[in-house]
N, C-alpha and C. Protein backbone atom coordinates (compact mmCIF):
# COMPACT_ATOMS: atom_id res chain seq x y z
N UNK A 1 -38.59 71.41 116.94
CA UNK A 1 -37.52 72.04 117.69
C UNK A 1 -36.80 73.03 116.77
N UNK A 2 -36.73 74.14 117.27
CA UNK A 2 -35.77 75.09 116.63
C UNK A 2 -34.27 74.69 116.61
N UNK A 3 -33.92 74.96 115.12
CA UNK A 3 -32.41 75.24 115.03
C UNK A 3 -31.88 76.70 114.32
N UNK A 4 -30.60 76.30 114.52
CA UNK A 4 -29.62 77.71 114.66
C UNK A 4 -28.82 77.67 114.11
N UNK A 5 -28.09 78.82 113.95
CA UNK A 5 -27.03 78.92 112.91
C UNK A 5 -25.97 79.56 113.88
N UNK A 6 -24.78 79.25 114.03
CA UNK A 6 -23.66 79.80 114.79
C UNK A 6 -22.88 80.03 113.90
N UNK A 7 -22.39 81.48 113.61
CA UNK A 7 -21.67 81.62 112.64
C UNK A 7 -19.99 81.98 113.38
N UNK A 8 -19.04 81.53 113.20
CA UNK A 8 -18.01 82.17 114.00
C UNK A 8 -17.23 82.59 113.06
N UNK A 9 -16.75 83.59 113.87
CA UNK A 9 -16.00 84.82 113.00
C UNK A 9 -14.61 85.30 114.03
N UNK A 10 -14.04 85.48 113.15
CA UNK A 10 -12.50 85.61 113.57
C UNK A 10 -12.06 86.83 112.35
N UNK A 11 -10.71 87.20 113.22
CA UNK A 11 -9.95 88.27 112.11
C UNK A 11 -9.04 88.02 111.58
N UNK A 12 -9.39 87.81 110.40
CA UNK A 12 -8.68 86.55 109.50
C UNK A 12 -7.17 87.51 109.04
N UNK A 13 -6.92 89.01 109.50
CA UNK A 13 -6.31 89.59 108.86
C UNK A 13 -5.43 89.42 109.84
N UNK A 14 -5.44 89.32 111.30
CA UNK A 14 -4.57 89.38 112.68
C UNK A 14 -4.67 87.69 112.95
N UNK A 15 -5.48 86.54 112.57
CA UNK A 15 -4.97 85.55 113.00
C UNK A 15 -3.97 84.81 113.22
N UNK A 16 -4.20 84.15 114.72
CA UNK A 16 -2.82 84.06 115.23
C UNK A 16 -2.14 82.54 114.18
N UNK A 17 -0.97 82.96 114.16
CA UNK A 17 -0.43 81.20 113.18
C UNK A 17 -0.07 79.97 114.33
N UNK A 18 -0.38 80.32 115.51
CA UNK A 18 -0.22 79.24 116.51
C UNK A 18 -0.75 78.46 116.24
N UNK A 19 -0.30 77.03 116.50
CA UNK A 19 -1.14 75.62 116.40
C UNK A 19 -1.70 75.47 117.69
N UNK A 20 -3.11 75.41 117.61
CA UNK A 20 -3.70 74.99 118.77
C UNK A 20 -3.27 73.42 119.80
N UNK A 21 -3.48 74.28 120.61
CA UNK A 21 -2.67 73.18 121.72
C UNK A 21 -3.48 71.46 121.35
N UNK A 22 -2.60 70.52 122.02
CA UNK A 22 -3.14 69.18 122.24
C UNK A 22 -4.93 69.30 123.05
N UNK A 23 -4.22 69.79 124.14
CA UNK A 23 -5.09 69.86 125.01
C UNK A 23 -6.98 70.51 124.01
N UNK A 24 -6.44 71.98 123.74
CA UNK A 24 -7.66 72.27 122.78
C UNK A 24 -8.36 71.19 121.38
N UNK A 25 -7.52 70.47 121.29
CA UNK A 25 -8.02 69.42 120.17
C UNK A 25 -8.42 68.67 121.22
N UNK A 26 -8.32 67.87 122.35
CA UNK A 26 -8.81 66.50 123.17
C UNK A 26 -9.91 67.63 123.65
N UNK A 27 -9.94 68.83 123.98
CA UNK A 27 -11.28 69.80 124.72
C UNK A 27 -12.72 69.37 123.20
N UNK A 28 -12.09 69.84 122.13
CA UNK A 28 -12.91 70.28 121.33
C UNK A 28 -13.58 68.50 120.73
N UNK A 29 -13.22 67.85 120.55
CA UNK A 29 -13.13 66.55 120.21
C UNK A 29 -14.36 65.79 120.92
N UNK A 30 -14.00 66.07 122.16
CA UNK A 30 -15.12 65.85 123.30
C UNK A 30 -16.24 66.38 123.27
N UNK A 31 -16.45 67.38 123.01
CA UNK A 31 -17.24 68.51 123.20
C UNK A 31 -18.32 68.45 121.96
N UNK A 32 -17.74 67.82 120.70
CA UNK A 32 -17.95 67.16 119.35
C UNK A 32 -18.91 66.06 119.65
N UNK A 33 -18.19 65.31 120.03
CA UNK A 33 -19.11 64.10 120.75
C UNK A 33 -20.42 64.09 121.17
N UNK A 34 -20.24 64.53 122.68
CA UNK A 34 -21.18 65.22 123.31
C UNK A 34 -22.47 65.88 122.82
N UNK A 35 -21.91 67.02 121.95
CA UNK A 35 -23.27 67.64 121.04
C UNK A 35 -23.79 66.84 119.80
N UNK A 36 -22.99 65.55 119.39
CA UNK A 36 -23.52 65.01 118.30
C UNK A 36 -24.22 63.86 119.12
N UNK A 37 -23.83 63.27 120.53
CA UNK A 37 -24.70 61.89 120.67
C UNK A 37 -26.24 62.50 121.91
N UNK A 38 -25.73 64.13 121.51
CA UNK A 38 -27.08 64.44 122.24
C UNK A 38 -28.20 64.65 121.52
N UNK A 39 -27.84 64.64 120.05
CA UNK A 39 -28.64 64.87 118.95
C UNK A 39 -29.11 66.24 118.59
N UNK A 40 -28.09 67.32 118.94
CA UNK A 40 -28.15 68.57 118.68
C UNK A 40 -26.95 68.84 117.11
N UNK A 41 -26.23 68.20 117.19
CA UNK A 41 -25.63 68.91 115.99
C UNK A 41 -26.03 68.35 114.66
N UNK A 42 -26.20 69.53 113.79
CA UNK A 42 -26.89 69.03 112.95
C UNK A 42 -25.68 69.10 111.48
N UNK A 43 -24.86 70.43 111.64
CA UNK A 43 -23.37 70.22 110.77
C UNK A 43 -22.64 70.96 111.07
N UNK A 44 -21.64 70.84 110.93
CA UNK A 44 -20.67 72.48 111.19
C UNK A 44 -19.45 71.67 110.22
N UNK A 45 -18.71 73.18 110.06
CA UNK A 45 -17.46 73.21 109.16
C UNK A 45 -16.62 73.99 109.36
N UNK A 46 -15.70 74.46 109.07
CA UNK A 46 -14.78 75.68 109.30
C UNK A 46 -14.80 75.98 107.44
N UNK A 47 -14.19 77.02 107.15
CA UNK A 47 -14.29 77.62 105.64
C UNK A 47 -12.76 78.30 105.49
N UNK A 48 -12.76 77.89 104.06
CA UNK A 48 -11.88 78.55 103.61
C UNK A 48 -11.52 79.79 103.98
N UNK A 49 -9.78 80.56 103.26
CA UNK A 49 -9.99 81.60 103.94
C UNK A 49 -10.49 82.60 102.80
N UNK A 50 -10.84 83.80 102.89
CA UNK A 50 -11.45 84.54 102.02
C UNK A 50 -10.52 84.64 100.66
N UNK A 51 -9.50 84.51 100.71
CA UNK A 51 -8.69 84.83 99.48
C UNK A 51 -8.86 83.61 98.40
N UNK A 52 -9.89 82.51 98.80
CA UNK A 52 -10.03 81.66 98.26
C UNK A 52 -11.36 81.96 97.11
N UNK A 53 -12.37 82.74 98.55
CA UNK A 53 -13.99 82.56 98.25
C UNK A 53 -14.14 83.77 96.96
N UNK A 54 -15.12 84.21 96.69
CA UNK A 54 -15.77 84.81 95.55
C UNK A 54 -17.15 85.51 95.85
N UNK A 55 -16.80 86.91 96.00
CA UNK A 55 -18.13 87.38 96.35
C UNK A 55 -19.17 88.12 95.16
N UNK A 56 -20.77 87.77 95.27
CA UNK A 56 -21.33 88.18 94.32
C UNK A 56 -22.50 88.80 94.70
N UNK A 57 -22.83 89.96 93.75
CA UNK A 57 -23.65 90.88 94.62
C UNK A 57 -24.80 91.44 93.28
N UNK A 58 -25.88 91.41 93.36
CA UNK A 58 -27.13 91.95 92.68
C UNK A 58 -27.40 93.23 93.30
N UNK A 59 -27.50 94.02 92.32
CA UNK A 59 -27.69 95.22 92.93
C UNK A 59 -28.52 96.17 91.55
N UNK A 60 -29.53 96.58 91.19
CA UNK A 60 -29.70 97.33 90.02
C UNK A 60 -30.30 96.60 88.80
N UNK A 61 -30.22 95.42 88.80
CA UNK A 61 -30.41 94.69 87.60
C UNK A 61 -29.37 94.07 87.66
N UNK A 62 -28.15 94.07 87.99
CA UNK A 62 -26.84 94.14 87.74
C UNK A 62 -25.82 93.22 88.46
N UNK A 63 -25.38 91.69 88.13
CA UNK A 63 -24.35 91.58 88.82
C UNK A 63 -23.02 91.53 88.66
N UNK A 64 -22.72 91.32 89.88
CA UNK A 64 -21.00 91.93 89.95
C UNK A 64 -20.35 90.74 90.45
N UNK A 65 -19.09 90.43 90.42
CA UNK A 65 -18.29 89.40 91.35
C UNK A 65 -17.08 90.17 91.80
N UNK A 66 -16.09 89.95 92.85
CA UNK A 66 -15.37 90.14 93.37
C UNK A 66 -14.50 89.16 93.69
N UNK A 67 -13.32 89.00 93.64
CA UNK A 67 -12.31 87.69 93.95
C UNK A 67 -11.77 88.49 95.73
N UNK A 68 -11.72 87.26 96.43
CA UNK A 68 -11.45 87.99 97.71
C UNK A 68 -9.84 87.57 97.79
N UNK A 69 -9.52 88.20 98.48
CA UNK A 69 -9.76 88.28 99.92
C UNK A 69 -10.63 89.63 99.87
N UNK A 70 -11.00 90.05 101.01
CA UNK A 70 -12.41 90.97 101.05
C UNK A 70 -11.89 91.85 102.06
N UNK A 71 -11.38 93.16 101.59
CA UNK A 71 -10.14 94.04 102.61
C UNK A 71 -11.27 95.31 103.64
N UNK A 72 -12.69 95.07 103.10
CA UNK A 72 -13.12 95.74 103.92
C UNK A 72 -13.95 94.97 104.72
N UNK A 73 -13.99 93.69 104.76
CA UNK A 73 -14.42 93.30 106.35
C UNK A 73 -13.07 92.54 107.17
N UNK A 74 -12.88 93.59 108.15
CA UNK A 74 -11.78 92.53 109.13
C UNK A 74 -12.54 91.29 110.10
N UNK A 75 -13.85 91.29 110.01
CA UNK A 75 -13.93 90.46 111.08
C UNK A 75 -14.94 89.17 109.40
N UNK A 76 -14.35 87.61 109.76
CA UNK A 76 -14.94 87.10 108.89
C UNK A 76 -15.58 85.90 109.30
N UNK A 77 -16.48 85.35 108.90
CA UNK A 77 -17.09 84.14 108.97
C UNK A 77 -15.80 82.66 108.83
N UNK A 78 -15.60 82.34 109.78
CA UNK A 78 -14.26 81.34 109.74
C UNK A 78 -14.96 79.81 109.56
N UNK A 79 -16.38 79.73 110.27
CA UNK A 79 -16.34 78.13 110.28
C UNK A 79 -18.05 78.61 110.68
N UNK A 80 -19.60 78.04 110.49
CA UNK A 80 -20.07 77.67 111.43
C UNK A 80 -20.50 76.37 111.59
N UNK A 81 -21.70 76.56 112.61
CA UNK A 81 -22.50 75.10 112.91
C UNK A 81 -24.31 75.34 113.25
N UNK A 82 -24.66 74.17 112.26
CA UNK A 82 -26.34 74.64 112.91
C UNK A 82 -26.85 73.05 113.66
N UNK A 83 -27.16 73.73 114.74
CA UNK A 83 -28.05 72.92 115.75
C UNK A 83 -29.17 73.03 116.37
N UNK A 84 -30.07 72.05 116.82
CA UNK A 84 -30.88 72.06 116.74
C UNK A 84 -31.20 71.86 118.02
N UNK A 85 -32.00 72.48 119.16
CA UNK A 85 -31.96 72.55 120.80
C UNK A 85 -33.59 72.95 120.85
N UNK A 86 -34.04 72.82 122.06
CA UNK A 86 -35.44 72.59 122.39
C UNK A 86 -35.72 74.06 122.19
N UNK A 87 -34.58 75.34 123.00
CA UNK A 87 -35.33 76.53 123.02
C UNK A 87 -33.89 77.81 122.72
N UNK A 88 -33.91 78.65 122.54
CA UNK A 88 -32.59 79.97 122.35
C UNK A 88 -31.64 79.68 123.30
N UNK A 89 -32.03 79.46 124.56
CA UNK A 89 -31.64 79.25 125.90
C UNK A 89 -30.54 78.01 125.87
N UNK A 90 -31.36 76.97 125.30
CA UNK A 90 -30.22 75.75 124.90
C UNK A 90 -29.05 75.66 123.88
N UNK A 91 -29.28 76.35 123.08
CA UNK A 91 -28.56 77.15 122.03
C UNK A 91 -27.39 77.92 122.53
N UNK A 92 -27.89 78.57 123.40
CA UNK A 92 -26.57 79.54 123.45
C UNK A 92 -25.84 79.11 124.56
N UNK A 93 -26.34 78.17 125.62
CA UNK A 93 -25.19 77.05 126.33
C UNK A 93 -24.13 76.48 125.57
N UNK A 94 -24.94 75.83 124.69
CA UNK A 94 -23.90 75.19 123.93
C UNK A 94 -22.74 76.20 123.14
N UNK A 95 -23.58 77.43 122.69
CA UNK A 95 -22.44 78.09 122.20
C UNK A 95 -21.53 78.02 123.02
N UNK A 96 -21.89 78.81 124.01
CA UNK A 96 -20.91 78.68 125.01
C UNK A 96 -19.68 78.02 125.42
N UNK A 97 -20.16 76.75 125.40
CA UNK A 97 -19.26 75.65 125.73
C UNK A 97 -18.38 75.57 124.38
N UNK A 98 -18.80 76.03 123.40
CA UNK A 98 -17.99 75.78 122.26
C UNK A 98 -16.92 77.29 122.52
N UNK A 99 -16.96 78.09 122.73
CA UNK A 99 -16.02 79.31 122.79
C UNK A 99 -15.34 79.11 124.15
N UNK A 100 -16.01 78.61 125.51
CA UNK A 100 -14.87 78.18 126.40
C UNK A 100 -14.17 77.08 126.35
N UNK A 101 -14.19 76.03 124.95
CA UNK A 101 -13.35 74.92 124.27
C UNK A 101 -12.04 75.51 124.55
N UNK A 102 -11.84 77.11 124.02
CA UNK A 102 -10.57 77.72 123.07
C UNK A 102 -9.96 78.14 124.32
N UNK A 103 -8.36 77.77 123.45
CA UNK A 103 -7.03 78.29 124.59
C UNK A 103 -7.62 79.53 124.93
N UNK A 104 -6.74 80.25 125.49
CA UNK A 104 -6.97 81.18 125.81
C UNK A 104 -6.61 82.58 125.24
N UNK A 105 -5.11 82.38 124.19
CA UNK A 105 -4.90 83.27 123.45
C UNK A 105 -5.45 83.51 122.09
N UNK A 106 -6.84 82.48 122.01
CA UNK A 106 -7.07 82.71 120.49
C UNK A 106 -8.48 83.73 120.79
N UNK A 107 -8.70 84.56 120.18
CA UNK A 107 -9.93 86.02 119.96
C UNK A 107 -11.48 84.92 118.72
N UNK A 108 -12.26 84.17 119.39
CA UNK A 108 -13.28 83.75 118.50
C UNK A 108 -14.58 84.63 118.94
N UNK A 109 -15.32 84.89 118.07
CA UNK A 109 -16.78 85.21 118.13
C UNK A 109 -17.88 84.72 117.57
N UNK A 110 -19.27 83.94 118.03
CA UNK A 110 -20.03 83.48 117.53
C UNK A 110 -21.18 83.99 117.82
N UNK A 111 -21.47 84.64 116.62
CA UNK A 111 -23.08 85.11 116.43
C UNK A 111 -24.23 84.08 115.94
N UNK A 112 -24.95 83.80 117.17
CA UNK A 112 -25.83 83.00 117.18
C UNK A 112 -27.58 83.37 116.34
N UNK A 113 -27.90 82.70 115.29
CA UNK A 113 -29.46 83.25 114.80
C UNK A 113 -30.37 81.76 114.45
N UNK A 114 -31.59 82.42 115.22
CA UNK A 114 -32.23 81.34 114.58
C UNK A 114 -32.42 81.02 112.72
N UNK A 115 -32.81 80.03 112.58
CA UNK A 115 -33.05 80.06 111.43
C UNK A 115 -34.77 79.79 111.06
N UNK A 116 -34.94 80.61 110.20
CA UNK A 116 -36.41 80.93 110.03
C UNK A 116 -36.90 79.99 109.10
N UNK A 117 -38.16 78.92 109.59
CA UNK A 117 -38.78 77.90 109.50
C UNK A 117 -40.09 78.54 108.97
N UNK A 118 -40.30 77.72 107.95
CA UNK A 118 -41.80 77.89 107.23
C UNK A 118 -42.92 78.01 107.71
């Protein structure tokens, strides 16, 4: 069975400081459940925010590091999850259900890829 990588990305530069509602924690909680006792989730996390991370780049022979925060991407990798579903099709339901979890005033995006198997 193929799995996937859901990467979600948010704009870590405009994120909102609202605490997500009750309700969105008892939505998402469930929804947790669900994809773990169906035997699709395989991990997910949310991530630091960039001003934490450390970016490093080969280029020339040559590497470089960077301390972030990282001012030229506004849109950033916030959290993902890889799961594992019979076909793309099953995959991106579930994304689904994971982005209609969220209130309604929060802006998430998840770019869904397979992950390439030997």
């Amino acid at each position: 069975m193929p799995r996937f990588l859901s990467m979600i990305r948010i704009d870590e530069q405009n994120a909102t400081v609202q605490q997500p509602s009750p309700e969105f924690e008892e939505r998402m909680g469930a929804l947790f459940k669900e994809i773990t006792e169906a035997g699709v989730m395989v991990d997910t996390a949310g991530l630091a925010p960039t001003s934490e991370g450390t970016r490093l780049t080969w280029s020339d022979g040559n590497l470089s590091s960077i301390d972030g925060p990282f001012a030229e991407g506004k849109e950033v990798v916030g959290g993902y999850a890889i799961i594992q579903t019979k076909d793309k099709a099953e995959a991106l339901e579930w994304t689904r259900r994971f982005l209609e979890v969220h209130d309604s005033y929060m802006t998430v995006t998840a770019e869904l890829r397979q992950i390439a198997e030997a």
